[in-house]
C-alpha atoms as a PDB file:
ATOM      1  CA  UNK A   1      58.729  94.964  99.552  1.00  0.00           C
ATOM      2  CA  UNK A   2      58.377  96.157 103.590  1.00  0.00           C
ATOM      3  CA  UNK A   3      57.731  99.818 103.013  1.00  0.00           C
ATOM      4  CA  UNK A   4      60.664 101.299 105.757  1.00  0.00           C
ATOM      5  CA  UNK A   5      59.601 105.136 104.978  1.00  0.00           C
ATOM      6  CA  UNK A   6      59.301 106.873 108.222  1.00  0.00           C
ATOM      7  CA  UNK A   7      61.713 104.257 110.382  1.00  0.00           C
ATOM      8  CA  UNK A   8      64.549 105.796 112.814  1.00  0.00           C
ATOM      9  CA  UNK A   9      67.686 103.055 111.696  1.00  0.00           C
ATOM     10  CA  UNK A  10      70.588 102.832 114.708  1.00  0.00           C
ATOM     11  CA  UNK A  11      73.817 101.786 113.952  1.00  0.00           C
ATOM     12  CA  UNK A  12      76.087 100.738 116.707  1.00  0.00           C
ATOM     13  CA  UNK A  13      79.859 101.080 115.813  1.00  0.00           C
ATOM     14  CA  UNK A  14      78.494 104.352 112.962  1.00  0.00           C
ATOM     15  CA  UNK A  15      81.863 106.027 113.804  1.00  0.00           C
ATOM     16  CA  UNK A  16      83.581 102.962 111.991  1.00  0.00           C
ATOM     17  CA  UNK A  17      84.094 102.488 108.510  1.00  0.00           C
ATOM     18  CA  UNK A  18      81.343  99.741 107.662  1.00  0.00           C
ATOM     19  CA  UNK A  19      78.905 101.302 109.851  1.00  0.00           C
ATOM     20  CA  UNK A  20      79.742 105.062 108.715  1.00  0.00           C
ATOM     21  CA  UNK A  21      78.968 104.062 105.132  1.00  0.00           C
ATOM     22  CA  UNK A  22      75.890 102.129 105.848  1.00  0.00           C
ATOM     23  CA  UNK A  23      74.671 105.248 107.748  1.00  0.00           C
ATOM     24  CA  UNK A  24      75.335 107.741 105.244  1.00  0.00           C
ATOM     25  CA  UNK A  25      73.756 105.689 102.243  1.00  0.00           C
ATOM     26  CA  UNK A  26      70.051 105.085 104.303  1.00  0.00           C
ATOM     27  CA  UNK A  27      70.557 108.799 105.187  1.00  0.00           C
ATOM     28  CA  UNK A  28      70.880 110.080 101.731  1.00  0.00           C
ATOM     29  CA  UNK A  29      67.770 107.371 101.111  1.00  0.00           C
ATOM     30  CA  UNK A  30      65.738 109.773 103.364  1.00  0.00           C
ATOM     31  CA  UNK A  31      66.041 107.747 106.328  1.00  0.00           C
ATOM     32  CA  UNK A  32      66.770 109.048 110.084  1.00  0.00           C
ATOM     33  CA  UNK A  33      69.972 107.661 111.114  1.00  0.00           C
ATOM     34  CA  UNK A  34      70.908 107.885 114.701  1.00  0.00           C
ATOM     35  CA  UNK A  35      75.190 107.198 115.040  1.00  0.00           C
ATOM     36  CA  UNK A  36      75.990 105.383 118.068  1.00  0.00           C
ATOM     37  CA  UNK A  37      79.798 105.102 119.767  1.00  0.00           C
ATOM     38  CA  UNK A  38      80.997 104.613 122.979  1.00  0.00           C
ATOM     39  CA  UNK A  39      81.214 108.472 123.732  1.00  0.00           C
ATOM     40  CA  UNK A  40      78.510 110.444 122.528  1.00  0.00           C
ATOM     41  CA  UNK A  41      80.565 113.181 121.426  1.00  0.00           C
ATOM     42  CA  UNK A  42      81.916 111.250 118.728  1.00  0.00           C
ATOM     43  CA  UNK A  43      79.172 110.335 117.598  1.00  0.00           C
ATOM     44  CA  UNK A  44      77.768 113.721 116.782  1.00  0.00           C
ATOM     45  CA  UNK A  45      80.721 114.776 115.516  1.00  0.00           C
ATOM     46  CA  UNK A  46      80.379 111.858 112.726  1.00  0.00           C
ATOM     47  CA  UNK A  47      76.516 112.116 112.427  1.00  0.00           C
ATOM     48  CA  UNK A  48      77.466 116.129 111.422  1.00  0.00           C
ATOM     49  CA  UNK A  49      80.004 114.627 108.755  1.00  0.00           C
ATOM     50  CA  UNK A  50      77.055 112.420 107.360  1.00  0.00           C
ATOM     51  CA  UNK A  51      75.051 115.358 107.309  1.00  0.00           C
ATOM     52  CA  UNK A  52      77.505 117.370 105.215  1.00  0.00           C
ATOM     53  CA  UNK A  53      78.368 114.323 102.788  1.00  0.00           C
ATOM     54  CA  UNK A  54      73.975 113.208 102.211  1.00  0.00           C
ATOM     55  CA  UNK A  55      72.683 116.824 102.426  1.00  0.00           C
ATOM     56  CA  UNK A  56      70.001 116.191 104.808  1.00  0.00           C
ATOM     57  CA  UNK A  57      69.705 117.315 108.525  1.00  0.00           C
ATOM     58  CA  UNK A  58      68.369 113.762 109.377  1.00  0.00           C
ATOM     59  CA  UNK A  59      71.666 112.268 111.131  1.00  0.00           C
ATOM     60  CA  UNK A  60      71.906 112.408 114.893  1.00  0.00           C
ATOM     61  CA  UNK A  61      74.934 110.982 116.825  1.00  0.00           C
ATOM     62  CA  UNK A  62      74.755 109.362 120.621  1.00  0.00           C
ATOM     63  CA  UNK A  63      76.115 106.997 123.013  1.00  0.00           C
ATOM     64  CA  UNK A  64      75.474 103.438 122.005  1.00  0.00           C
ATOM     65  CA  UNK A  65      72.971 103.218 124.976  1.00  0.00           C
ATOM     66  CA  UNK A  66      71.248 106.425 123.547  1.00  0.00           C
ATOM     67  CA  UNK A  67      71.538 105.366 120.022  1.00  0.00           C
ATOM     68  CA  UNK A  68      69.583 101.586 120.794  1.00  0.00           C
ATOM     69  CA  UNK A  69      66.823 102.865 122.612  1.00  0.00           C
ATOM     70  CA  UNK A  70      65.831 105.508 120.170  1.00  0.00           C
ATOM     71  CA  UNK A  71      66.361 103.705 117.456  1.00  0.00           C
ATOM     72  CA  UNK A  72      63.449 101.618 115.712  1.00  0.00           C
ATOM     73  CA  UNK A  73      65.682  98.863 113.817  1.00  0.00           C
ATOM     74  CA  UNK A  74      69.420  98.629 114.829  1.00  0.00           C
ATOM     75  CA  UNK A  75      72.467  97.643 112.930  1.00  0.00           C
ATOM     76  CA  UNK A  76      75.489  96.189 115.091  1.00  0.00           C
ATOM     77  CA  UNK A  77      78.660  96.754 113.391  1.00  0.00           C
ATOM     78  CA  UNK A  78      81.607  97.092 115.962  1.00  0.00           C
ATOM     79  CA  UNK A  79      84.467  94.966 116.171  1.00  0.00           C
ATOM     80  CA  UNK A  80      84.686  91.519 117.035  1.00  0.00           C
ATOM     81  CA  UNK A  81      86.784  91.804 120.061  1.00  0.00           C
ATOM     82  CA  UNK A  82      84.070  93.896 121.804  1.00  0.00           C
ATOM     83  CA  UNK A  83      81.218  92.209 120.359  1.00  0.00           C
ATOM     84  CA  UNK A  84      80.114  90.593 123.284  1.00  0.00           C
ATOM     85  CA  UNK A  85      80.163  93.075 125.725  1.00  0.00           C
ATOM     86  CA  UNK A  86      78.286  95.721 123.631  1.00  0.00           C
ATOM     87  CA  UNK A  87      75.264  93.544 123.272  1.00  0.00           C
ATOM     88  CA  UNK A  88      75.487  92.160 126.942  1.00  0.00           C
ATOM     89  CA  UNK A  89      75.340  96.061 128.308  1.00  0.00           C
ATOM     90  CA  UNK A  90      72.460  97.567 125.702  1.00  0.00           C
ATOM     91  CA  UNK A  91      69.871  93.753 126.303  1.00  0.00           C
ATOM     92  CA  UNK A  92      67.266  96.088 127.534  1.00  0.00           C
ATOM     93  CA  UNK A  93      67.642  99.099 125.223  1.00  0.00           C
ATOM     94  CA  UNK A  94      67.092  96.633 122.067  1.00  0.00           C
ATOM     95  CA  UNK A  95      64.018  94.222 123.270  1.00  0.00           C
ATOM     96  CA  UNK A  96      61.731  94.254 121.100  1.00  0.00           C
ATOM     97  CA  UNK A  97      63.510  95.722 118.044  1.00  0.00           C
ATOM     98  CA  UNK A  98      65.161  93.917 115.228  1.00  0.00           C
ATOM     99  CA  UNK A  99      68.929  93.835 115.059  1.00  0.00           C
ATOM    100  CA  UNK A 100      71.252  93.046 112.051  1.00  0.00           C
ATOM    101  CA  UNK A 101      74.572  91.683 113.173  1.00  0.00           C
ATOM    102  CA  UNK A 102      77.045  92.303 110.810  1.00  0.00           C
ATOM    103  CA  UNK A 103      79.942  91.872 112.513  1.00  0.00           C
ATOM    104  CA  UNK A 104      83.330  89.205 110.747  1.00  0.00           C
ATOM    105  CA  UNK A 105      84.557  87.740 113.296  1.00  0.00           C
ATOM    106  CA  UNK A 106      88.051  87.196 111.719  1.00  0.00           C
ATOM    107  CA  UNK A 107      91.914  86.799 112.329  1.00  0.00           C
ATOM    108  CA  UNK A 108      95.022  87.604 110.643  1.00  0.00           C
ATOM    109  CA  UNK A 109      98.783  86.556 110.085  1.00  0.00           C
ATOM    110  CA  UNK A 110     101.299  86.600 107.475  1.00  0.00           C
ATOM    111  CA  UNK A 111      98.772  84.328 105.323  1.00  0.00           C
ATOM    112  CA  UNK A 112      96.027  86.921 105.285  1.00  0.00           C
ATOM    113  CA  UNK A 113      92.556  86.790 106.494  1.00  0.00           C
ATOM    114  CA  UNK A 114      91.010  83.847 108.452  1.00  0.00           C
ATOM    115  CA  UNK A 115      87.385  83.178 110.141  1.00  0.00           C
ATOM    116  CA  UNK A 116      87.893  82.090 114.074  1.00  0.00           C
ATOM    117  CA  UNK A 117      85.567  79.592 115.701  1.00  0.00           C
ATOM    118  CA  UNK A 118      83.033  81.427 117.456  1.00  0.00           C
ATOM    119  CA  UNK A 119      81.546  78.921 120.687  1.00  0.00           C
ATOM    120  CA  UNK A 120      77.980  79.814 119.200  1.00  0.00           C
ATOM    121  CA  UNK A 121      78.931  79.295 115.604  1.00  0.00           C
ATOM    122  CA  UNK A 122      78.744  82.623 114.517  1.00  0.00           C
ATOM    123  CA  UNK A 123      78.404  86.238 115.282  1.00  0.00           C
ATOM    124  CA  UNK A 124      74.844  86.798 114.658  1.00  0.00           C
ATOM    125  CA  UNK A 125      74.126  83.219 116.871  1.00  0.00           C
ATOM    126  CA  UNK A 126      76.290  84.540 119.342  1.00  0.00           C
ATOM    127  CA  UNK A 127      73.730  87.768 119.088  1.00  0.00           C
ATOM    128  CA  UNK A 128      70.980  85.837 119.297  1.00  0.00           C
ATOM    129  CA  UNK A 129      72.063  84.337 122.418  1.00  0.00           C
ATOM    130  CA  UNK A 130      72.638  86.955 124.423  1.00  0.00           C
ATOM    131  CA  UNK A 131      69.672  89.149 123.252  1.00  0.00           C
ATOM    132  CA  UNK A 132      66.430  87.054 123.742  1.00  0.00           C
ATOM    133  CA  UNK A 133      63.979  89.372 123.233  1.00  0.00           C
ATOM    134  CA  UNK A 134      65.291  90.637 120.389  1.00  0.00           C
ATOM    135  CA  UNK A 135      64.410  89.746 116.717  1.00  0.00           C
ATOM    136  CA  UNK A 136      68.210  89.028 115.650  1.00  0.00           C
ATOM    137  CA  UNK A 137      69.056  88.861 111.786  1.00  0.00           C
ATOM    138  CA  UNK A 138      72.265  88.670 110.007  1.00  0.00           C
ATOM    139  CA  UNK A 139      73.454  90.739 106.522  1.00  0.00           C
ATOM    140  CA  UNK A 140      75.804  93.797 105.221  1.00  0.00           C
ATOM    141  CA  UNK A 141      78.876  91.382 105.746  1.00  0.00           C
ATOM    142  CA  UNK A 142      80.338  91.520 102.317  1.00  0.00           C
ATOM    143  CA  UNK A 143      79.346  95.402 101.550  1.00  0.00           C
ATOM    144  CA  UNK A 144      82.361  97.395 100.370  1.00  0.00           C
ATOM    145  CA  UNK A 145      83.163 100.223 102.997  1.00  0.00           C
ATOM    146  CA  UNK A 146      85.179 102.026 100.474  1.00  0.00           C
ATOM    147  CA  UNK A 147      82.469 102.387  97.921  1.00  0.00           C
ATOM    148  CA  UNK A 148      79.766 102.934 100.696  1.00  0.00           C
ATOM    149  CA  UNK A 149      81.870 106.288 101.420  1.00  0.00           C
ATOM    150  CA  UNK A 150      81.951 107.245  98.125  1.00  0.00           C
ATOM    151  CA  UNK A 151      79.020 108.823  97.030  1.00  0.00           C
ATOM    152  CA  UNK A 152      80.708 109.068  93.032  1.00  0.00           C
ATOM    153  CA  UNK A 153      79.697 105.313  93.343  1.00  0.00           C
ATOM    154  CA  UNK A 154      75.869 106.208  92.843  1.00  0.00           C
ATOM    155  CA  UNK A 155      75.145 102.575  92.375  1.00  0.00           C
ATOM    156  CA  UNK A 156      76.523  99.714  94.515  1.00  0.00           C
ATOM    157  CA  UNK A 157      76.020  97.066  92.620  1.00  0.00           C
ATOM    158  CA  UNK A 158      76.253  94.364  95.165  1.00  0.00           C
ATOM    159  CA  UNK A 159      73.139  91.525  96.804  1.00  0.00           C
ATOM    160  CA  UNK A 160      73.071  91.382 100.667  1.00  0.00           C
ATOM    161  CA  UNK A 161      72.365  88.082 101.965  1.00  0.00           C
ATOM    162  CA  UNK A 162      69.978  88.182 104.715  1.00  0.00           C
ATOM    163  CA  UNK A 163      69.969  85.271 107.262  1.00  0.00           C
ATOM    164  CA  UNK A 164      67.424  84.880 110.290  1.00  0.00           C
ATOM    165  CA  UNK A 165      64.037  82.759 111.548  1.00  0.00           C
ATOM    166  CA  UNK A 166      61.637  86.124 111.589  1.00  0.00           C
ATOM    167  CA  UNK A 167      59.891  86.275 108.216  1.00  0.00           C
ATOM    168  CA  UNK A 168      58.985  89.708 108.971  1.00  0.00           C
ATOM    169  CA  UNK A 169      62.385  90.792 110.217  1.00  0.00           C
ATOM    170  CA  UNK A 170      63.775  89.599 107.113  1.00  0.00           C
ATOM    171  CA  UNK A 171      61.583  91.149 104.433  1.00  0.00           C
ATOM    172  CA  UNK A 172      62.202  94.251 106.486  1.00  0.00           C
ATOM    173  CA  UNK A 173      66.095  93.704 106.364  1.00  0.00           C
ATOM    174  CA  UNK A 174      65.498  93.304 102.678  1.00  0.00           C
ATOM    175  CA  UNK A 175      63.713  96.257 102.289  1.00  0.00           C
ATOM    176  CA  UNK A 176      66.747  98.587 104.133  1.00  0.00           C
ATOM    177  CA  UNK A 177      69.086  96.896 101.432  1.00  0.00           C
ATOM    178  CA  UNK A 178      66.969  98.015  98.772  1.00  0.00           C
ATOM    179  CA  UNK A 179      66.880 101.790  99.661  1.00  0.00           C
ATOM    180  CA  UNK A 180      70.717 101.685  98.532  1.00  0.00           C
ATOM    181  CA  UNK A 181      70.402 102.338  94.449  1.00  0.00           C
ATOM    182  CA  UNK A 182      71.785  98.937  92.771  1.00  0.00           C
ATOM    183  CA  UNK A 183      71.533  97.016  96.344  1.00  0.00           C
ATOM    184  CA  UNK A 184      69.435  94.303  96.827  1.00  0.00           C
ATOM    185  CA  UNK A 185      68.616  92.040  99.893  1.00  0.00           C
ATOM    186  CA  UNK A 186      68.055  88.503  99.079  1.00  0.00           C
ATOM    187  CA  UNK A 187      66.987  85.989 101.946  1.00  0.00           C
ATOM    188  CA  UNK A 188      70.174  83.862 102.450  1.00  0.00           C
ATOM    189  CA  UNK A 189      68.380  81.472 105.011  1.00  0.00           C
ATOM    190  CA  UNK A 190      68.103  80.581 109.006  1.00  0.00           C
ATOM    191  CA  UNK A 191      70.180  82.436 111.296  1.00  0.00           C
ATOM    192  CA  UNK A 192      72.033  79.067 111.835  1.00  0.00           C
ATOM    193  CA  UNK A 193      73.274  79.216 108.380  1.00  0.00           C
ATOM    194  CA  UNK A 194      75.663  82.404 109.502  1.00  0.00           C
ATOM    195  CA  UNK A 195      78.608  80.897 109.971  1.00  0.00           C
ATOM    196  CA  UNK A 196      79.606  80.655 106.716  1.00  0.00           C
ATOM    197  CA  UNK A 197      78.225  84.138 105.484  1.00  0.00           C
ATOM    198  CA  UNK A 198      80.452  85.547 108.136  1.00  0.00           C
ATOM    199  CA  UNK A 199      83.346  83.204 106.801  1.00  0.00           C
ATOM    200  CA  UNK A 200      83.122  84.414 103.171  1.00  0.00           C
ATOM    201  CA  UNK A 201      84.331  87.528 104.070  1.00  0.00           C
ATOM    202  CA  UNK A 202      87.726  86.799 104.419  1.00  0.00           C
ATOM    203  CA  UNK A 203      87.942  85.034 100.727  1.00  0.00           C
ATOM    204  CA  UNK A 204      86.088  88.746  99.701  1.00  0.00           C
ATOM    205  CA  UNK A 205      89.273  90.240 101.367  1.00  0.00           C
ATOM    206  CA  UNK A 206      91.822  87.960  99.599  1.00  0.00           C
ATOM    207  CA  UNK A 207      89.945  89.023  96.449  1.00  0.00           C
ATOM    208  CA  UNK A 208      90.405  91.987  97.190  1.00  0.00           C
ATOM    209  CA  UNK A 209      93.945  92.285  98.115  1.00  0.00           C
ATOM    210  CA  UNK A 210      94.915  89.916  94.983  1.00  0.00           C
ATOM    211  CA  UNK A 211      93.065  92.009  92.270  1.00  0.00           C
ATOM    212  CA  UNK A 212      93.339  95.448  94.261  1.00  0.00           C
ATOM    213  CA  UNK A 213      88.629  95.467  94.045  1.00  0.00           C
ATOM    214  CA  UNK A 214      86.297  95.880  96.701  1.00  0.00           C
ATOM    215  CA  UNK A 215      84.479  93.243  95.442  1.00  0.00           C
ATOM    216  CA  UNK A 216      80.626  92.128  96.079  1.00  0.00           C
ATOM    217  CA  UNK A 217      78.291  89.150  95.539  1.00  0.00           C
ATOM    218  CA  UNK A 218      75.908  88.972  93.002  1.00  0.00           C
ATOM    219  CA  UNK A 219      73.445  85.785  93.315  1.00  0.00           C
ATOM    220  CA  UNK A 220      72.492  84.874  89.744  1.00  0.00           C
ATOM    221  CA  UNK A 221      68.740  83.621  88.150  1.00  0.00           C
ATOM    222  CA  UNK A 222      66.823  85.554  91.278  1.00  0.00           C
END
């Protein structure tokens, strides 16, 4: 497994609640976290929080622009709608780095939860796209938020797929799944191959609302 001891993990959209939790679980791992939001004051206002909750003094908060270029690996997890013209502004600030998309792009009406057709095919394509000199993966779309906050859950219990076309980008991916105790990152395929990880999401949602869970995926004989 990539050894990731030592790496300074960015997460854009850390003052939400997928990106929060993600943040505090690879800070309690004993990884530097840098928050990133729109205004930086809200970002250090969270990254204290995440101090608090972890125990460590290794959580720093900044504007997004802040947050991508100090960051060594960066985690996009902002909503949908403003997906697009996040990754449009920060294109300098994250060549050269490796960026997990995470983001659902999903709608919803009376019927529940639904995945909208994305031009590109997907979220993480669409990321692709518009960062070229980045090394763009896809994973963390199916991770409960809920038991990411709550540190009583000391063991997630849930596989990340990881989707992208850079072996190394991948294994390292893996690896930042793996620092979460009963996570593990399993290679789900090409970036192409998105779409439909992004998709399940809103069946995981359905699940959820049906059987009142925050259920996971487990992928069985790996």
């Amino acid at each position: 497994m990539t050894d990731v001891t030592g790496l300074t993990v960015g997460v854009l959209g850390g003052t939400g609640p997928q990106g929060r939790g993600l943040g505090l679980r690879w800070a309690q791992a004993g990884l530097r976290v840098v928050i990133g939001s729109r205004k930086a004051e809200r970002a250090e206002a969270t990254a204290v929080e995440l101090c608090d909750l972890a125990g460590v003094p290794h959580v720093t908060g900044r504007d997004n622009a802040g947050c991508a270029a100090e960051a060594d690996v960066v985690l996009v997890a902002v909503p949908w709608d403003g997906h697009r013209e996040l990754l449009e502004s920060l294109r300098d600030e994250l060549a050269g780095k490796i960026v997990i998309d995470c983001v659902n792009p999903l709608g919803f009406d009376k019927q529940g939860p639904y995945p909208l057709a994305v031009p590109e095919g997907s979220a993480a394509a669409q990321a692709e796209k518009l960062l070229p000199g980045s090394r763009v993966t896809a994973a963390f779309h199916h991770v409960s938020a809920v038991h990411l906050a709550d540190l009583s859950v000391a063991d997630l219990d849930t596989d990340v797929l990881v989707l992208g076309d850079d072996r190394e980008a991948t294994d390292l991916v893996r690896a930042l799944a793996a620092v979460i105790p009963g996570m593990r990152g399993i290679y789900g395929g090409r970036l192409r191959n998105a779409g439909q990880v992004e998709a399940l999401t809103a069946n995981l949602i359905a699940i959820n609302r049906r059987y009142k869970a925050h259920a996971g995926i487990r992928i069985t004989d790996v």
